[in-house]
PDB file of N, CA and C in Angstrom:
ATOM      1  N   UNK A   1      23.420  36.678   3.602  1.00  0.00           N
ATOM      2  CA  UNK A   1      23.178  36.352   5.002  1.00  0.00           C
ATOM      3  C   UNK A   1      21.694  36.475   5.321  1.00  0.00           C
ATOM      4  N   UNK A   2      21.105  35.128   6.327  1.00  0.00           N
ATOM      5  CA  UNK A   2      20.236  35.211   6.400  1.00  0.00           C
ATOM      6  C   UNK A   2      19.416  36.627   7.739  1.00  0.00           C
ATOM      7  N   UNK A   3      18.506  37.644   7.510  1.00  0.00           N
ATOM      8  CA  UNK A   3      18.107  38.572   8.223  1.00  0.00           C
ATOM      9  C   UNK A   3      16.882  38.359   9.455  1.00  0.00           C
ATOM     10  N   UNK A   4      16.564  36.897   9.036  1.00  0.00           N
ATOM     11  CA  UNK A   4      15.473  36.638   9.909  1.00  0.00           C
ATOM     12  C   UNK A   4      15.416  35.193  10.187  1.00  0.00           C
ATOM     13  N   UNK A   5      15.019  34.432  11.396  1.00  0.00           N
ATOM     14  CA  UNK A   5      15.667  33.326  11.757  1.00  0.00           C
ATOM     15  C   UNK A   5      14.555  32.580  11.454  1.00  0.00           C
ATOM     16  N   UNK A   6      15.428  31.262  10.957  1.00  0.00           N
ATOM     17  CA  UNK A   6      14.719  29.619  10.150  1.00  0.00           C
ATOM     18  C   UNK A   6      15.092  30.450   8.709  1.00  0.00           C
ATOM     19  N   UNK A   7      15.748  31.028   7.838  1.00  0.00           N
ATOM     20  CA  UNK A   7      16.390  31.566   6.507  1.00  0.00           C
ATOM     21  C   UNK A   7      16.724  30.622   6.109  1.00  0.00           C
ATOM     22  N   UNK A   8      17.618  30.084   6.983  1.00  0.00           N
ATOM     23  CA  UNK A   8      19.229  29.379   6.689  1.00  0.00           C
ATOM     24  C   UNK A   8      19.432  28.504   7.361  1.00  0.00           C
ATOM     25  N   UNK A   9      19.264  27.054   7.703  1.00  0.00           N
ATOM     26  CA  UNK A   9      20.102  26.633   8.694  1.00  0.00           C
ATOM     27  C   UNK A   9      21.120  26.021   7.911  1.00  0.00           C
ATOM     28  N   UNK A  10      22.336  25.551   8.700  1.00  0.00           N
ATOM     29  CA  UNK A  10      23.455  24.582   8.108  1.00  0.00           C
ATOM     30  C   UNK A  10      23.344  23.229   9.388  1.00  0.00           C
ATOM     31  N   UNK A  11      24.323  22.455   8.893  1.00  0.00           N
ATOM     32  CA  UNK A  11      24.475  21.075   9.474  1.00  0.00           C
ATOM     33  C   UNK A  11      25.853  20.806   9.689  1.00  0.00           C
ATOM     34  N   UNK A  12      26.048  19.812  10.360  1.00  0.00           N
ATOM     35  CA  UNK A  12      27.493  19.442  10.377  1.00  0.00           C
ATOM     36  C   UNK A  12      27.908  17.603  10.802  1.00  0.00           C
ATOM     37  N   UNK A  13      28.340  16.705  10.821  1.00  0.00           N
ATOM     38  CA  UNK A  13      28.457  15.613  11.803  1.00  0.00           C
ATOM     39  C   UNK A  13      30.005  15.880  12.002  1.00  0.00           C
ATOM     40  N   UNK A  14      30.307  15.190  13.368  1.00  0.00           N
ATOM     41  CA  UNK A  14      31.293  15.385  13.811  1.00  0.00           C
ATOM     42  C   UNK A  14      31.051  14.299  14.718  1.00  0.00           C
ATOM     43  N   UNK A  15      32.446  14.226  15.385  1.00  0.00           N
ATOM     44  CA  UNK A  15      32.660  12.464  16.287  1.00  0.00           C
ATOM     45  C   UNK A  15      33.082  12.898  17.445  1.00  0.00           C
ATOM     46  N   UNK A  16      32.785  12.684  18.882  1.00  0.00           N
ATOM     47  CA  UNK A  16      33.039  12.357  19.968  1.00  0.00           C
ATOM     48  C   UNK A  16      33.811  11.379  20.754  1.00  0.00           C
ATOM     49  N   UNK A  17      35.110  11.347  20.891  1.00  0.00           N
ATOM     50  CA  UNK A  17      35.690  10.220  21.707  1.00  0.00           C
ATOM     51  C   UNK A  17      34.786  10.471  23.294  1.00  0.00           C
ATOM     52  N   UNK A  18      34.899   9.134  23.533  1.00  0.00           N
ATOM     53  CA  UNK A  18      34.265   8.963  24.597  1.00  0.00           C
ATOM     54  C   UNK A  18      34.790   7.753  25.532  1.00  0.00           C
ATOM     55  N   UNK A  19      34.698   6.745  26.121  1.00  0.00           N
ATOM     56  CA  UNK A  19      35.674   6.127  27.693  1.00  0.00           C
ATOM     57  C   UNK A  19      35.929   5.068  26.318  1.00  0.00           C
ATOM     58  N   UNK A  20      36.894   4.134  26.889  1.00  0.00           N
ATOM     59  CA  UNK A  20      37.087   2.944  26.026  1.00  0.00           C
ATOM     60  C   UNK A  20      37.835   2.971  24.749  1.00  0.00           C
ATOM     61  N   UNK A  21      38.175   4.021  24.166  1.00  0.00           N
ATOM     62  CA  UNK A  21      38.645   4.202  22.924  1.00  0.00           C
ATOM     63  C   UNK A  21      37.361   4.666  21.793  1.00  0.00           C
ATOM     64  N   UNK A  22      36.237   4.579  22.171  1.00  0.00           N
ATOM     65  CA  UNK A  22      35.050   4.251  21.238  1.00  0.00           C
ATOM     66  C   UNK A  22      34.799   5.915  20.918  1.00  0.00           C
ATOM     67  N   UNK A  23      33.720   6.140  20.106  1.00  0.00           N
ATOM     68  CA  UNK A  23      33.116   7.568  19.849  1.00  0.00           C
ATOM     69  C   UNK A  23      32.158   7.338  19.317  1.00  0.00           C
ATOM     70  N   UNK A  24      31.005   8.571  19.216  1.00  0.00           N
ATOM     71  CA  UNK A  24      29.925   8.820  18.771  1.00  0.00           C
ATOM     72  C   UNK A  24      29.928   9.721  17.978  1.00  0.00           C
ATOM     73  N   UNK A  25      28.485   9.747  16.851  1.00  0.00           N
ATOM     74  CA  UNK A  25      28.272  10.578  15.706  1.00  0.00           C
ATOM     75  C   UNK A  25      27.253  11.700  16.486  1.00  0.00           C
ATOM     76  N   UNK A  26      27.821  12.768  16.091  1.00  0.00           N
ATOM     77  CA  UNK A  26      26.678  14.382  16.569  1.00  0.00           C
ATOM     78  C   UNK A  26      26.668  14.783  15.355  1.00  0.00           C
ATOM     79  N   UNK A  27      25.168  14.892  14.825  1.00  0.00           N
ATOM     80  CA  UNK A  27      24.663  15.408  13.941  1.00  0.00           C
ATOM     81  C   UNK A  27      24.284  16.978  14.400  1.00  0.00           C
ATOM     82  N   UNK A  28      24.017  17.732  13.808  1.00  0.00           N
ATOM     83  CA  UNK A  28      23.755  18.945  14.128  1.00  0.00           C
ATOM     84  C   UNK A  28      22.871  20.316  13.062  1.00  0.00           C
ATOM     85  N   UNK A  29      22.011  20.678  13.444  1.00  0.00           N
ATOM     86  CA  UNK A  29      21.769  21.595  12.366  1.00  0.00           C
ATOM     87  C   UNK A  29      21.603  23.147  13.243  1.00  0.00           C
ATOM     88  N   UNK A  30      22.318  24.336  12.557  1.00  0.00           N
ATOM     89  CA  UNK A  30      22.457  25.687  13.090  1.00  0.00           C
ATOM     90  C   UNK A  30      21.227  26.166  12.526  1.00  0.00           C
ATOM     91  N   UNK A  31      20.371  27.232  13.157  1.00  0.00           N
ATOM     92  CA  UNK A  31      20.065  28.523  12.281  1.00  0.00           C
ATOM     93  C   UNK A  31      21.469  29.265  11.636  1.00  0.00           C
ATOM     94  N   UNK A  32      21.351  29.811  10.863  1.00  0.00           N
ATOM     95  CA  UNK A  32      22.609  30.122  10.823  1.00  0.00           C
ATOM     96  C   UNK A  32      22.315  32.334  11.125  1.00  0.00           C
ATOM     97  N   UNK A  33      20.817  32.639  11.371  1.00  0.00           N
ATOM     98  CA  UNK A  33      20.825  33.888  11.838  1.00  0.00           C
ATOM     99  C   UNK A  33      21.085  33.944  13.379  1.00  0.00           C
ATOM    100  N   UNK A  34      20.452  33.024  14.543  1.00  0.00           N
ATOM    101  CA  UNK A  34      20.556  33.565  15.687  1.00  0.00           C
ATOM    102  C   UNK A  34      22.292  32.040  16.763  1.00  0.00           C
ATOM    103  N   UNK A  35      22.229  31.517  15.119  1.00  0.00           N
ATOM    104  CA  UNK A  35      23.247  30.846  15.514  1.00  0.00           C
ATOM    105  C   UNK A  35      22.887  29.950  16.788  1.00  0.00           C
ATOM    106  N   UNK A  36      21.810  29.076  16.723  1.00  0.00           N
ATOM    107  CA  UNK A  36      21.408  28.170  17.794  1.00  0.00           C
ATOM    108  C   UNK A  36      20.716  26.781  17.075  1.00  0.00           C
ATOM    109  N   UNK A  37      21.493  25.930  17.627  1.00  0.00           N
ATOM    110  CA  UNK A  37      21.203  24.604  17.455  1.00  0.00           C
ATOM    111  C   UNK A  37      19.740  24.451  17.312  1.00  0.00           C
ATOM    112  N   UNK A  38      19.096  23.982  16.341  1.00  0.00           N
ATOM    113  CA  UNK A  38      17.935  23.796  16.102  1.00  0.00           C
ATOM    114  C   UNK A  38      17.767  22.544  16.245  1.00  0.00           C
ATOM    115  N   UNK A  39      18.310  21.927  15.830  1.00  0.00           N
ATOM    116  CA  UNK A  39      17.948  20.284  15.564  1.00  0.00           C
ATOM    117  C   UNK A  39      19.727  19.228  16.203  1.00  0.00           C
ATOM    118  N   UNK A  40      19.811  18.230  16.837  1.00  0.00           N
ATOM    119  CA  UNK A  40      20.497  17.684  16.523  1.00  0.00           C
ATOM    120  C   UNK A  40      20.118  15.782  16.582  1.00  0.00           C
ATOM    121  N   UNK A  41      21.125  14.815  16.657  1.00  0.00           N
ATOM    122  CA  UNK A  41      21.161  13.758  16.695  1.00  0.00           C
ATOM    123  C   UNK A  41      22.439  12.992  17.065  1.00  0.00           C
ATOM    124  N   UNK A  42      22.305  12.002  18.030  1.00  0.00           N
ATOM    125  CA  UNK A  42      24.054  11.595  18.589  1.00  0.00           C
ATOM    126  C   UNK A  42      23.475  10.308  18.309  1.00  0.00           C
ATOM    127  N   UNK A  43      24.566   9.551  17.823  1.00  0.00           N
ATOM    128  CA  UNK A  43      24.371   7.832  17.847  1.00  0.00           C
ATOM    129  C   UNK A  43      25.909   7.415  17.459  1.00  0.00           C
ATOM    130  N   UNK A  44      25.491   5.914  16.877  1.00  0.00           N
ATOM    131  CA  UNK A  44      27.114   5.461  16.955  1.00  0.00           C
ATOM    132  C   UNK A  44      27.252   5.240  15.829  1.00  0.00           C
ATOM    133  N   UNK A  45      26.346   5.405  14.408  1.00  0.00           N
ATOM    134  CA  UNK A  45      27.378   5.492  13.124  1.00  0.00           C
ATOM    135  C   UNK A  45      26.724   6.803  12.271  1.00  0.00           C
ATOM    136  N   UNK A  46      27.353   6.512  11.820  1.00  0.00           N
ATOM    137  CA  UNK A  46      27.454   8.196  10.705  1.00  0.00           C
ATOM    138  C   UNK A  46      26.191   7.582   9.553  1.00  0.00           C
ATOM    139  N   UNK A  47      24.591   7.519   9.628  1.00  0.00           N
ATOM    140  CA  UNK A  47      24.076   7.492   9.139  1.00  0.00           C
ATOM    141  C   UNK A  47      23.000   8.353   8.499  1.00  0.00           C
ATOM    142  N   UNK A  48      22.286   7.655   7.652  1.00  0.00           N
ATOM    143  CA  UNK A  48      21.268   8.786   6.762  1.00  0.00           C
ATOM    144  C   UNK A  48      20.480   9.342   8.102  1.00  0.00           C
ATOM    145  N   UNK A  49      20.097   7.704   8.641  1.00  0.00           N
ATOM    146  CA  UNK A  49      18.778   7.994   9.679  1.00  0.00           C
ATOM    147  C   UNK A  49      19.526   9.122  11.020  1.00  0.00           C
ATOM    148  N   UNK A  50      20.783   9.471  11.087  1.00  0.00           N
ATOM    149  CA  UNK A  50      21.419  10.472  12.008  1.00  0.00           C
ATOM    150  C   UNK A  50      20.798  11.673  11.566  1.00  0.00           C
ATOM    151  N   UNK A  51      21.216  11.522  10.290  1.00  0.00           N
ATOM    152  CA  UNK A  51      20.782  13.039  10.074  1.00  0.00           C
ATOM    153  C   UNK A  51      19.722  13.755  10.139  1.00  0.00           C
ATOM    154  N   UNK A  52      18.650  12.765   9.356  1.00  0.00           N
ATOM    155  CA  UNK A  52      16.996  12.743   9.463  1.00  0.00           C
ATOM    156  C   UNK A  52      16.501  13.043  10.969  1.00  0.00           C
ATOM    157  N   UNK A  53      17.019  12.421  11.613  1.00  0.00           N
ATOM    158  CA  UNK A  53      16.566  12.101  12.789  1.00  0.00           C
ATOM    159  C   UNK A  53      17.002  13.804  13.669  1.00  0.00           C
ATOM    160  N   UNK A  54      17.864  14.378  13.050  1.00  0.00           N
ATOM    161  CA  UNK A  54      18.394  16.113  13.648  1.00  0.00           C
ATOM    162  C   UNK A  54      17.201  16.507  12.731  1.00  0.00           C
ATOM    163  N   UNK A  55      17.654  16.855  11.494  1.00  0.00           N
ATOM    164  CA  UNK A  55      15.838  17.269  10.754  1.00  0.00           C
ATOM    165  C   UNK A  55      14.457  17.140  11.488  1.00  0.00           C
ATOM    166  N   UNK A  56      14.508  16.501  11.684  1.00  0.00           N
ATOM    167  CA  UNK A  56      12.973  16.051  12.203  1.00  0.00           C
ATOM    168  C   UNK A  56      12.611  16.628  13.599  1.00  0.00           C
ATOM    169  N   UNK A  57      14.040  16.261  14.500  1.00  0.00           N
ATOM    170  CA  UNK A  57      13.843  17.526  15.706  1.00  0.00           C
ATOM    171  C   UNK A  57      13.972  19.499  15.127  1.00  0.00           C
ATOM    172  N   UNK A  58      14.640  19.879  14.412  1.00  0.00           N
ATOM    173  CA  UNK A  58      14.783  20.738  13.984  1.00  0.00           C
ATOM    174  C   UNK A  58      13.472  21.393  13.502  1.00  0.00           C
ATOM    175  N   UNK A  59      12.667  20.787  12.694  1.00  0.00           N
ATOM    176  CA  UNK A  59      11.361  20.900  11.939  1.00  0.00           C
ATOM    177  C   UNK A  59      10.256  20.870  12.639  1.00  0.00           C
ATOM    178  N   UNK A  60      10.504  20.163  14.472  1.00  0.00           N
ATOM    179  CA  UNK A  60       9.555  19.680  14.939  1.00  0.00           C
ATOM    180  C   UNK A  60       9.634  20.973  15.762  1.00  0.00           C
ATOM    181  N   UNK A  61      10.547  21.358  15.993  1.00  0.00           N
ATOM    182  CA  UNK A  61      10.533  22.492  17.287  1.00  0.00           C
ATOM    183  C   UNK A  61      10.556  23.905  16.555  1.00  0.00           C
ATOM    184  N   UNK A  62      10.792  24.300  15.268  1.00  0.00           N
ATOM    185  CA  UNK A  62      10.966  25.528  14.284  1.00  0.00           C
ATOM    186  C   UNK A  62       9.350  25.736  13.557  1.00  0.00           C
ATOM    187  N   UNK A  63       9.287  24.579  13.045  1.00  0.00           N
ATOM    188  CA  UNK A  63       8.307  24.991  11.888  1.00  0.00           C
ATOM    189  C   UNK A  63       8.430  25.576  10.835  1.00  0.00           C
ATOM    190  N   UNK A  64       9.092  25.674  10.408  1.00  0.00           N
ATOM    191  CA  UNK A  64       9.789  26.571   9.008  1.00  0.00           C
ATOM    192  C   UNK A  64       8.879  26.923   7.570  1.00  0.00           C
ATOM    193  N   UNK A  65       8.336  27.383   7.054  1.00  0.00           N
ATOM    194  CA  UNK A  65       7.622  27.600   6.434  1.00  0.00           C
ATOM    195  C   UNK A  65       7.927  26.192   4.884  1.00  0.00           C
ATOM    196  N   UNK A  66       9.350  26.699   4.830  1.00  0.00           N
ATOM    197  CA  UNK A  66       9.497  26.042   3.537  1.00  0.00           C
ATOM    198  C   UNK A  66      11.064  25.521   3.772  1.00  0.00           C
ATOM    199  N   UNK A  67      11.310  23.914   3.553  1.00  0.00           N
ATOM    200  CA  UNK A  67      12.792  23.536   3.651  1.00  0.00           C
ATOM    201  C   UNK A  67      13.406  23.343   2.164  1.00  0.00           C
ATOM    202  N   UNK A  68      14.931  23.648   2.571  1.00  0.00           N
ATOM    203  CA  UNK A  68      15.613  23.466   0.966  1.00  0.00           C
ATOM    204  C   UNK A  68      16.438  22.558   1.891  1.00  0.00           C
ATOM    205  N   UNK A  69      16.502  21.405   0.404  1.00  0.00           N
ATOM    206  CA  UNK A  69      17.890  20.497   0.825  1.00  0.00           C
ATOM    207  C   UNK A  69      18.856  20.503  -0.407  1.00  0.00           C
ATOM    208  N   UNK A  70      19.822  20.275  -0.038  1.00  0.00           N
ATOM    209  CA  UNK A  70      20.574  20.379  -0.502  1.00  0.00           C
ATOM    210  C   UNK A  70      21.917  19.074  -1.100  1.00  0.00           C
ATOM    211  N   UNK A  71      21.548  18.669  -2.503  1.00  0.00           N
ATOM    212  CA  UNK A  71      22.792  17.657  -2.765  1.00  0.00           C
ATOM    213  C   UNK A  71      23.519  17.975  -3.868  1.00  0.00           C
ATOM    214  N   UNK A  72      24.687  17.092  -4.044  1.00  0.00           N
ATOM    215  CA  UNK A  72      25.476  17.165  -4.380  1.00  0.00           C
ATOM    216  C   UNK A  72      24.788  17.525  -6.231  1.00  0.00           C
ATOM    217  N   UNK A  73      23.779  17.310  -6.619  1.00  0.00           N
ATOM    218  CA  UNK A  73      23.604  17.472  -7.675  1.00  0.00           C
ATOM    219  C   UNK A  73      22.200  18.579  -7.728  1.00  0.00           C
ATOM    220  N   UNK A  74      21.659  18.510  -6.941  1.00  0.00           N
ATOM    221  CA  UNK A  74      20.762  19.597  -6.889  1.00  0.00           C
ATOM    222  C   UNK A  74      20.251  20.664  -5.736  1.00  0.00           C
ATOM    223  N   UNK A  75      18.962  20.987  -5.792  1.00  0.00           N
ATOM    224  CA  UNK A  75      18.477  21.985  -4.658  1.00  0.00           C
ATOM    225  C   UNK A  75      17.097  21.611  -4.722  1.00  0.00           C
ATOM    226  N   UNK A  76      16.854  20.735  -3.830  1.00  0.00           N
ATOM    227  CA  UNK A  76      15.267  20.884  -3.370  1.00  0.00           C
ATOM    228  C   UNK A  76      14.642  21.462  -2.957  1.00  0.00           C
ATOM    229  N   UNK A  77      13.338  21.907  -3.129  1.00  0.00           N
ATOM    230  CA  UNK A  77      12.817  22.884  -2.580  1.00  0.00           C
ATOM    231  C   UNK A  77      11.133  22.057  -2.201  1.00  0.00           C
ATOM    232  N   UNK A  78      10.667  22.472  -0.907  1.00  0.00           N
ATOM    233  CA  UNK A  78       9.298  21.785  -1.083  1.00  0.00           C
ATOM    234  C   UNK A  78       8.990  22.340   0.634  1.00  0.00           C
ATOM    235  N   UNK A  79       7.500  22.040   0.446  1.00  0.00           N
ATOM    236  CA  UNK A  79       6.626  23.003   1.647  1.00  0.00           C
ATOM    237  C   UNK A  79       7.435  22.524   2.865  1.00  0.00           C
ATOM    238  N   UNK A  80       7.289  22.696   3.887  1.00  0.00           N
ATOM    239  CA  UNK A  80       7.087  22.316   5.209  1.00  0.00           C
ATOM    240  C   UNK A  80       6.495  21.081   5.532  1.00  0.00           C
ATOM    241  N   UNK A  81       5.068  21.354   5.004  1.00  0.00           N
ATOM    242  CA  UNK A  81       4.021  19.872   5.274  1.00  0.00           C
ATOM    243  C   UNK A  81       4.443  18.739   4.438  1.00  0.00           C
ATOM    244  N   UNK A  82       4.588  19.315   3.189  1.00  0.00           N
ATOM    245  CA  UNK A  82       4.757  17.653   2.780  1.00  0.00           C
ATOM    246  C   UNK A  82       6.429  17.334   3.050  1.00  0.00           C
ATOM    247  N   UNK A  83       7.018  17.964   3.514  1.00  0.00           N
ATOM    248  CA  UNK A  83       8.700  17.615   4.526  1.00  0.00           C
ATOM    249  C   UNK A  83       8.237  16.673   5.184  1.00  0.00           C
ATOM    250  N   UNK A  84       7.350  17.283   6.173  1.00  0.00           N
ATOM    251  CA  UNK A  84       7.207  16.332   7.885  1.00  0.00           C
ATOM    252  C   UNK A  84       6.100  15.303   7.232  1.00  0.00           C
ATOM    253  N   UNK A  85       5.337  15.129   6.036  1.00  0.00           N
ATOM    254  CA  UNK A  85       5.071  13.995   6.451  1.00  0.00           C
ATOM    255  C   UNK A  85       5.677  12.909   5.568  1.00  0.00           C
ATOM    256  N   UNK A  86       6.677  13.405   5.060  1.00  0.00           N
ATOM    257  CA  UNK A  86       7.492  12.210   4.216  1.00  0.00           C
ATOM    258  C   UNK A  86       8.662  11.934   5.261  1.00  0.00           C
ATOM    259  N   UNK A  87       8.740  12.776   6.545  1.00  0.00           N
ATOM    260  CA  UNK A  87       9.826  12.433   8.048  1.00  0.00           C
ATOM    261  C   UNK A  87       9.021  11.833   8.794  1.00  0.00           C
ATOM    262  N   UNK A  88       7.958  11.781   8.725  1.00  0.00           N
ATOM    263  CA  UNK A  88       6.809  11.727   9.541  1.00  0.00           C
ATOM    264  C   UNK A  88       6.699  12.391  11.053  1.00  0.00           C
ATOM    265  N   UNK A  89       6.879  13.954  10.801  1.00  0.00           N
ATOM    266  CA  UNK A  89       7.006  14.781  11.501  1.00  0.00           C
ATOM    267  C   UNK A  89       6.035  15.150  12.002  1.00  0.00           C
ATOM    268  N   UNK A  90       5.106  15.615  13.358  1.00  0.00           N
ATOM    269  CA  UNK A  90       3.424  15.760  13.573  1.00  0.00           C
ATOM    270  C   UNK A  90       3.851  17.249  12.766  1.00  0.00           C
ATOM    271  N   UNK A  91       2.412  17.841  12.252  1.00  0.00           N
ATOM    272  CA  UNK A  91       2.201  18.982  12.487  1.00  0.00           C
ATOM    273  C   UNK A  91       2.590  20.073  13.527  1.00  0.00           C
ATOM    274  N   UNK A  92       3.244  21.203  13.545  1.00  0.00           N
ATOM    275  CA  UNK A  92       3.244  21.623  14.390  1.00  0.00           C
ATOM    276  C   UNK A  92       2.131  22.393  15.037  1.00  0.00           C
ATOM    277  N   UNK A  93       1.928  21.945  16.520  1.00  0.00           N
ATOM    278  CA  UNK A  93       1.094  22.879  17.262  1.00  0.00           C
ATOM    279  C   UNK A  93      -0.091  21.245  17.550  1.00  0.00           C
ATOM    280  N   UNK A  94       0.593  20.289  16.627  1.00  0.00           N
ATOM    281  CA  UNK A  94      -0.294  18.467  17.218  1.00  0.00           C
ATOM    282  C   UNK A  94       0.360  17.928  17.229  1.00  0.00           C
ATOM    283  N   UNK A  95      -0.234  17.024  18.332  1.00  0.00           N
ATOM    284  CA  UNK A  95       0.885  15.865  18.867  1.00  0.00           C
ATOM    285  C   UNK A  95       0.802  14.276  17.779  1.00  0.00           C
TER     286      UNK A  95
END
């Protein structure tokens, strides 16, 4: 468990019915220490750019020293800076 917050976050997508029969995609990423939405993203399909697009708020408002991602075959690991500018995330603290 993470002891100090930006450790850990997790993610999730999940779907929203909404008027009409229709629904939307909520992307989402937790800290998972103080348990608060860091990042999310709502749109209407379950895409890469959903998710990115929660990352990038997440990264933009945290700053995290260092992000791990995580797939099905490995564990990335890489700074902060070169994260946001392959999201093309500003620096934090510039617009």
């Amino acid at each position: 468990m993470p002891t100090d917050i930006d450790q850990l976050w997790v993610g999730d997508i999940t779907y929203i019915p909404i008027s009409g029969g229709a629904f939307r995609y909520l992307a989402t990423l937790m800290d998972r220490c103080s348990r608060k939405i860091v990042g999310w993203s709502l749109g209407t399909d379950m895409t890469d750019a959903l998710v990115v697009a929660a990352l990038r708020m997440a990264i933009k408002t945290r700053a995290p020293g260092r992000v791990y991602s995580t797939t099905p075959t490995a564990v990335v690991s890489t700074s902060a800076r070169s994260t946001n500018r392959f999201l093309k995330v500003p620096e934090y603290g510039r617009a």
